[in-house]
N, C-alpha and C. Protein backbone atom coordinates (compact mmCIF):
# COMPACT_ATOMS: atom_id res chain seq x y z
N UNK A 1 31.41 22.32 -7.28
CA UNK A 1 31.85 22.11 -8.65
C UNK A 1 33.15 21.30 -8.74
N UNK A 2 34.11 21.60 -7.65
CA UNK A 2 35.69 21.05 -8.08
C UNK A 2 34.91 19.17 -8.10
N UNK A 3 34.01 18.85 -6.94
CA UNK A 3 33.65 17.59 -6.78
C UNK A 3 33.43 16.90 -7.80
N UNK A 4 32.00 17.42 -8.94
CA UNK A 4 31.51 16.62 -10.32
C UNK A 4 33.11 17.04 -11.09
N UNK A 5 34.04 18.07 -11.53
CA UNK A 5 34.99 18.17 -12.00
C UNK A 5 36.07 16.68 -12.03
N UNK A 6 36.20 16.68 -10.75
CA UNK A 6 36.97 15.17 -10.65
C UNK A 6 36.11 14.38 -10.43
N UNK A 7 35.07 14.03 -10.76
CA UNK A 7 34.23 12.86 -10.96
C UNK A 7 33.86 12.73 -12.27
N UNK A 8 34.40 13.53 -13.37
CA UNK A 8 34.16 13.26 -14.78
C UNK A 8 35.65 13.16 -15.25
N UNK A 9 36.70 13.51 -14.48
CA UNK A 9 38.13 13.32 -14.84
C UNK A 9 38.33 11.61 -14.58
N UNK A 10 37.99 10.69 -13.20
CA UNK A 10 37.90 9.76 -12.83
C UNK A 10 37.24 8.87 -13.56
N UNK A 11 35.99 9.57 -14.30
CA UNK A 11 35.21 8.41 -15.28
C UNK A 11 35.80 8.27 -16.09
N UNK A 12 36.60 9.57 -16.79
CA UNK A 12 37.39 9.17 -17.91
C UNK A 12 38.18 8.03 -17.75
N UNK A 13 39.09 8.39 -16.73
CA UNK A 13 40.27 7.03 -16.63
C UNK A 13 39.47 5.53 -16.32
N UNK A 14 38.17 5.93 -15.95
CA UNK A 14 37.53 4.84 -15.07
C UNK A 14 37.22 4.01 -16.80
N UNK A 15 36.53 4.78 -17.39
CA UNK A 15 36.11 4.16 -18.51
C UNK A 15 37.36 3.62 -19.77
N UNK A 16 38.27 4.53 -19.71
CA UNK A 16 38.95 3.67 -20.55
C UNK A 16 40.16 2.53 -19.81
N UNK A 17 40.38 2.43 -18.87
CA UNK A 17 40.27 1.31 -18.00
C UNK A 17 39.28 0.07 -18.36
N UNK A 18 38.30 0.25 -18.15
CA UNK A 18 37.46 -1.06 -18.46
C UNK A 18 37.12 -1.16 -19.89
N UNK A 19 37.08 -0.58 -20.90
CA UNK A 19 36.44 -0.67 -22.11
C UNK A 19 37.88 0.07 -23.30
N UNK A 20 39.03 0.66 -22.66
CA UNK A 20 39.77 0.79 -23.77
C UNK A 20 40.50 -0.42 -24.66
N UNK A 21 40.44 -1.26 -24.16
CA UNK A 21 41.07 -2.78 -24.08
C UNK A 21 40.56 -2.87 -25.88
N UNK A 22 39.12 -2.84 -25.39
CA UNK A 22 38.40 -3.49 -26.70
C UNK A 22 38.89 -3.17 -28.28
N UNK A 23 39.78 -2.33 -28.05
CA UNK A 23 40.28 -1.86 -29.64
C UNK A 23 41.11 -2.73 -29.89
N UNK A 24 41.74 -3.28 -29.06
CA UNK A 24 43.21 -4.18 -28.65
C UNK A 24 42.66 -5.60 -28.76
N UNK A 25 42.11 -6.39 -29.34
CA UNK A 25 41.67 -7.44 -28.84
C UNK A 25 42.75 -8.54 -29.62
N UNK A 26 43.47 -8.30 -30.15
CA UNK A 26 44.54 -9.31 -29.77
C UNK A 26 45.39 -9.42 -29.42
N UNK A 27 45.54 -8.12 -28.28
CA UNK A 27 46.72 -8.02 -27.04
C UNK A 27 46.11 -9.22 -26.00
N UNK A 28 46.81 -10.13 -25.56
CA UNK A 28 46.45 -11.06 -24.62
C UNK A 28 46.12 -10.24 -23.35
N UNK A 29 45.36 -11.08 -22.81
CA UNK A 29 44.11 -10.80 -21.61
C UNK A 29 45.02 -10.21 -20.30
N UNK A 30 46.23 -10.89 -20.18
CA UNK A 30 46.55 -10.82 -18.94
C UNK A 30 47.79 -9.11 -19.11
N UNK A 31 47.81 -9.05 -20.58
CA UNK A 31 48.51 -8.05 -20.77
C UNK A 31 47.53 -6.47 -20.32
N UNK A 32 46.36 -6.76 -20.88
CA UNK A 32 44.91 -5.80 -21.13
C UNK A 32 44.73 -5.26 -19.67
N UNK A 33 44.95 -6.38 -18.73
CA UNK A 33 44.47 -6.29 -17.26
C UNK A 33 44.95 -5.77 -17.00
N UNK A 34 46.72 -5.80 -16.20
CA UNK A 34 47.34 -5.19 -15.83
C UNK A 34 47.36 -3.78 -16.48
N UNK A 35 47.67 -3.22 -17.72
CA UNK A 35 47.49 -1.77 -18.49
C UNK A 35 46.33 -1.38 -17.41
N UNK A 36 45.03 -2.03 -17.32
CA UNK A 36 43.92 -1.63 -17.05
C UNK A 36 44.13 -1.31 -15.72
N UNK A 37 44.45 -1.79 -14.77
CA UNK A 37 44.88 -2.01 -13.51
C UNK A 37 45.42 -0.43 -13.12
N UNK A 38 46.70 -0.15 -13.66
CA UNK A 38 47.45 0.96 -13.90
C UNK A 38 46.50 2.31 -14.43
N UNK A 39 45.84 2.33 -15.53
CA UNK A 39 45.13 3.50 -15.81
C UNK A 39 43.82 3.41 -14.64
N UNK A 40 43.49 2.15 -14.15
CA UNK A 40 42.27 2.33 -12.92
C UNK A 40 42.82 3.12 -11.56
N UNK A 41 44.20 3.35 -10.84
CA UNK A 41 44.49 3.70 -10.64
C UNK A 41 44.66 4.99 -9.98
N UNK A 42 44.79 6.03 -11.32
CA UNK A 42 44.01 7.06 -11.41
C UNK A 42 42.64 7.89 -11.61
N UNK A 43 42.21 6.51 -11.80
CA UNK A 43 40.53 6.46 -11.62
C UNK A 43 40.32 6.78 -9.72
N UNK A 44 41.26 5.96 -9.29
CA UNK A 44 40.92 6.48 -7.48
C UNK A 44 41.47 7.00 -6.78
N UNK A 45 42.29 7.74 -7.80
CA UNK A 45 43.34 8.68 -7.03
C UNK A 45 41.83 10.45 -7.49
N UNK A 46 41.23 10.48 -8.44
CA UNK A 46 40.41 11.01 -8.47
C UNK A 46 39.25 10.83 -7.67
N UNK A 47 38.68 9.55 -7.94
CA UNK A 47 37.33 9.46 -7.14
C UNK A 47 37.27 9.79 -5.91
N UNK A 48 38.42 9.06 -5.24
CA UNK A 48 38.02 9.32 -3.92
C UNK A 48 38.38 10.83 -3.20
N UNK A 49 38.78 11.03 -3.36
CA UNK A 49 38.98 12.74 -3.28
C UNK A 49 37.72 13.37 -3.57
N UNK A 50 37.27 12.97 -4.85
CA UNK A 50 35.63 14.10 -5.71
C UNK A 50 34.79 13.67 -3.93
N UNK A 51 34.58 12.25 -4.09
CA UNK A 51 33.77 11.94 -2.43
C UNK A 51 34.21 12.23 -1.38
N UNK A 52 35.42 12.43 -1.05
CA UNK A 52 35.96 13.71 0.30
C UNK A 52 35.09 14.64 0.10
N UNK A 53 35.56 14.99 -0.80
CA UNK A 53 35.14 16.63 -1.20
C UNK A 53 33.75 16.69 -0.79
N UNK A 54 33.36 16.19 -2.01
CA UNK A 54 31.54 15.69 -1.90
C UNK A 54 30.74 15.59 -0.79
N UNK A 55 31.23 14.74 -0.12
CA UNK A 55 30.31 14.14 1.20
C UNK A 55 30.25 15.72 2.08
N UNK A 56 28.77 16.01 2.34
CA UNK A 56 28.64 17.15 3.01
C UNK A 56 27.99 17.92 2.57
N UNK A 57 28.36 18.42 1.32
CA UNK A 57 27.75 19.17 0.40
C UNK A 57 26.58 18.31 -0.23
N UNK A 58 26.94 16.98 -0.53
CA UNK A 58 25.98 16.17 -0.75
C UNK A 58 25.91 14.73 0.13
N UNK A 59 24.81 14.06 -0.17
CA UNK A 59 25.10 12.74 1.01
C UNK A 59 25.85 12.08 -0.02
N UNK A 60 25.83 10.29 0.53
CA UNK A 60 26.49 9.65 -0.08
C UNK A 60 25.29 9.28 -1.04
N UNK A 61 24.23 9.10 -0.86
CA UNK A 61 23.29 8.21 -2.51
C UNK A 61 23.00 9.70 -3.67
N UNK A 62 22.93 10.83 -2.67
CA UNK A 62 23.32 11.59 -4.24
C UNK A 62 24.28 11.75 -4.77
N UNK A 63 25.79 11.76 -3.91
CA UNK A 63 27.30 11.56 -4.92
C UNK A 63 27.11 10.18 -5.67
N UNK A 64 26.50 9.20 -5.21
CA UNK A 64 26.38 7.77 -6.37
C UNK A 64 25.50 8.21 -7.34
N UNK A 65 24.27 9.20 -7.25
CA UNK A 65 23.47 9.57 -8.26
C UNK A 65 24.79 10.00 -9.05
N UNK A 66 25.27 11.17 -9.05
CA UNK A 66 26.36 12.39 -9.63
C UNK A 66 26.95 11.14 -10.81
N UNK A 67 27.49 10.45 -9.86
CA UNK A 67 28.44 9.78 -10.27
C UNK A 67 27.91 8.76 -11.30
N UNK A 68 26.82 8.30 -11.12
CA UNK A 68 25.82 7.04 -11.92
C UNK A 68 25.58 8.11 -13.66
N UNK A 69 25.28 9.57 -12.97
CA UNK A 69 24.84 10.26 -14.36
C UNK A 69 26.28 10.68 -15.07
N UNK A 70 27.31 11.06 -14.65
CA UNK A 70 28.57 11.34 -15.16
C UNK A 70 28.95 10.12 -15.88
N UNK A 71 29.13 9.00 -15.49
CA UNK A 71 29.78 7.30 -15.28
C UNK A 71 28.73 7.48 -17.02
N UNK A 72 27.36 8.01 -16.95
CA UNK A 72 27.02 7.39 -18.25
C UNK A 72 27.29 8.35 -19.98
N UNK A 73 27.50 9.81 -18.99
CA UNK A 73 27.51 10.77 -20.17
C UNK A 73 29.04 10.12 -20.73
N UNK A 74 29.96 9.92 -20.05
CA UNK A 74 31.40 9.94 -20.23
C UNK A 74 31.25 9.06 -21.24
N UNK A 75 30.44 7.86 -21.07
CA UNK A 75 30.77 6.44 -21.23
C UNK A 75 30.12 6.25 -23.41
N UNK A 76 29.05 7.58 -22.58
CA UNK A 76 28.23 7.99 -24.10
C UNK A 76 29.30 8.53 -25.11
N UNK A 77 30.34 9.20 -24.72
CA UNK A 77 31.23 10.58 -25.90
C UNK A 77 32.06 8.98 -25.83
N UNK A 78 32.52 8.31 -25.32
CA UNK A 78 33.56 7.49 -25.46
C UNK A 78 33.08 6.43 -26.40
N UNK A 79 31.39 5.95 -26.34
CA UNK A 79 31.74 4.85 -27.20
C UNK A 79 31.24 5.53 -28.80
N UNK A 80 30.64 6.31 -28.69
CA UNK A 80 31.02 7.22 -29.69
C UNK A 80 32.39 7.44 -30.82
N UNK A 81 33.07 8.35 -29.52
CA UNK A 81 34.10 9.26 -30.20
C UNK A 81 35.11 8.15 -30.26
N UNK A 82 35.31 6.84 -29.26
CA UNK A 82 36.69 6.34 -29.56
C UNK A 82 36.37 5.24 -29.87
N UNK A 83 34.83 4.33 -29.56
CA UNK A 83 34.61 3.01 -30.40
C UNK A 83 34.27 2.83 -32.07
N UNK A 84 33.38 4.43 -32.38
CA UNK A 84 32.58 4.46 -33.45
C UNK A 84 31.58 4.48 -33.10
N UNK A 85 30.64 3.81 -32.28
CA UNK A 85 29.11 3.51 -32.09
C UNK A 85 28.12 4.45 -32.03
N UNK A 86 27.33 4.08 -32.75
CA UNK A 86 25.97 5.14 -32.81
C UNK A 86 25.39 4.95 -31.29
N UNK A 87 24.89 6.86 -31.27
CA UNK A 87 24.27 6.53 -30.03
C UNK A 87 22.43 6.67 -30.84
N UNK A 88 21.49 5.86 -30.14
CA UNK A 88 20.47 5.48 -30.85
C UNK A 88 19.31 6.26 -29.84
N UNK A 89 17.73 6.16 -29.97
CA UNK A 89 16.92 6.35 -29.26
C UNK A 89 17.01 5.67 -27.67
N UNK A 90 17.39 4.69 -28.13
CA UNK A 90 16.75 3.96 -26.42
C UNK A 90 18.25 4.44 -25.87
N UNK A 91 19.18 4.99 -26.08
CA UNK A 91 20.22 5.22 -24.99
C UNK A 91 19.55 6.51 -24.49
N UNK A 92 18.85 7.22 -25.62
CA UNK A 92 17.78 8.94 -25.07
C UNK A 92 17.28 8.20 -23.73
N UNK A 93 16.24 7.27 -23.96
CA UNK A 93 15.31 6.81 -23.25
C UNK A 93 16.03 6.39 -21.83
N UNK A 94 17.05 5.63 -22.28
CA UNK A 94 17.26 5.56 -20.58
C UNK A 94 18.19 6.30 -20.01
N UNK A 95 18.75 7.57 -20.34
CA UNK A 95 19.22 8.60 -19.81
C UNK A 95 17.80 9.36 -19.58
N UNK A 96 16.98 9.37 -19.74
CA UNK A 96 15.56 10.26 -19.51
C UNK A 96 15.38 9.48 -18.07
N UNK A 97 15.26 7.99 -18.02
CA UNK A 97 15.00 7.22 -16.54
C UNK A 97 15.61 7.53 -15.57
N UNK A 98 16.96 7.97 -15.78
CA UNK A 98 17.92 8.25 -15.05
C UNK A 98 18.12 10.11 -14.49
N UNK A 99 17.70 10.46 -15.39
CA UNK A 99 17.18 12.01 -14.92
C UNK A 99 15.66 12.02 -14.22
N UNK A 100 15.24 10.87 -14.13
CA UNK A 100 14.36 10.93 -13.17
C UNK A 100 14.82 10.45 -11.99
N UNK A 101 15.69 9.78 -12.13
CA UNK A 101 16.03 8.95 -10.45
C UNK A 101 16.98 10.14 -9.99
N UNK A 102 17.48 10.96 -10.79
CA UNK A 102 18.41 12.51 -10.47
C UNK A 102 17.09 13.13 -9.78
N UNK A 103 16.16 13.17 -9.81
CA UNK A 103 14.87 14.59 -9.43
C UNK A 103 14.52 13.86 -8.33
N UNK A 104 14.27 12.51 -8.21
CA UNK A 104 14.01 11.81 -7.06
C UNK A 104 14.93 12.04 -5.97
N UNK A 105 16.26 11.19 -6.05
CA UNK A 105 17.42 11.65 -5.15
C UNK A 105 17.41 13.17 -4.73
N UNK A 106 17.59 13.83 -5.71
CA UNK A 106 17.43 15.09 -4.71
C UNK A 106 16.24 15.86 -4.60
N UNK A 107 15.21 15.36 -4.62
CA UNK A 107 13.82 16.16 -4.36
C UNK A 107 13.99 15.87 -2.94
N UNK A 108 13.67 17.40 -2.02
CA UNK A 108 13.81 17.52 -0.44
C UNK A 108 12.93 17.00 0.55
């Protein structure tokens, strides 16, 4: 558990790192980056630790599964809760694809 714990703390920073910018869009580019740079940061001061942790308990293509399904729930409440955006049917639909490639990866 501590592993997915800091692998949804890491998406956070991971995601608003790459996509918090967008509220800002007439802060110049090179200003956006660097901010981004800095909050990414702590994106791998988390990650890589959750995959210390991780590796063992799980291999490495199911911590990229973990991480592929976290990376999208996070990414879902964020463009939501801090862009506005509706989340619609086909984002259902391909989180359903993706809970299949979850049953695959770890089917024994």
């Amino acid at each position: 558990m501590p592993t997915i714990a800091l692998l949804i703390a890491s998406n956070v920073f991971m995601t608003f790192a790459w996509y918090g910018h967008l509220k800002f869009t007439s802060q110049p580019l090179w200003k956006v980056v660097l901010i981004s740079w800095g909050i990414a940061f702590f994106e791998y001061c988390l990650m890589v630790p959750a995959n210390r942790m991780g590796f063992g308990e799980f291999t490495a293509g199911q911590l990229k599964t973990i991480q592929e399904v976290v990376t999208l729930l996070v990414f879902a409440a964020f463009s939501v809760l801090y862009l506005g955006e509706a989340l619609r049917w086909n984002h259902l639909g391909a989180f359903c694809c993706l809970v299949g490639a979850v049953w695959f990866m770890f089917r024994g």
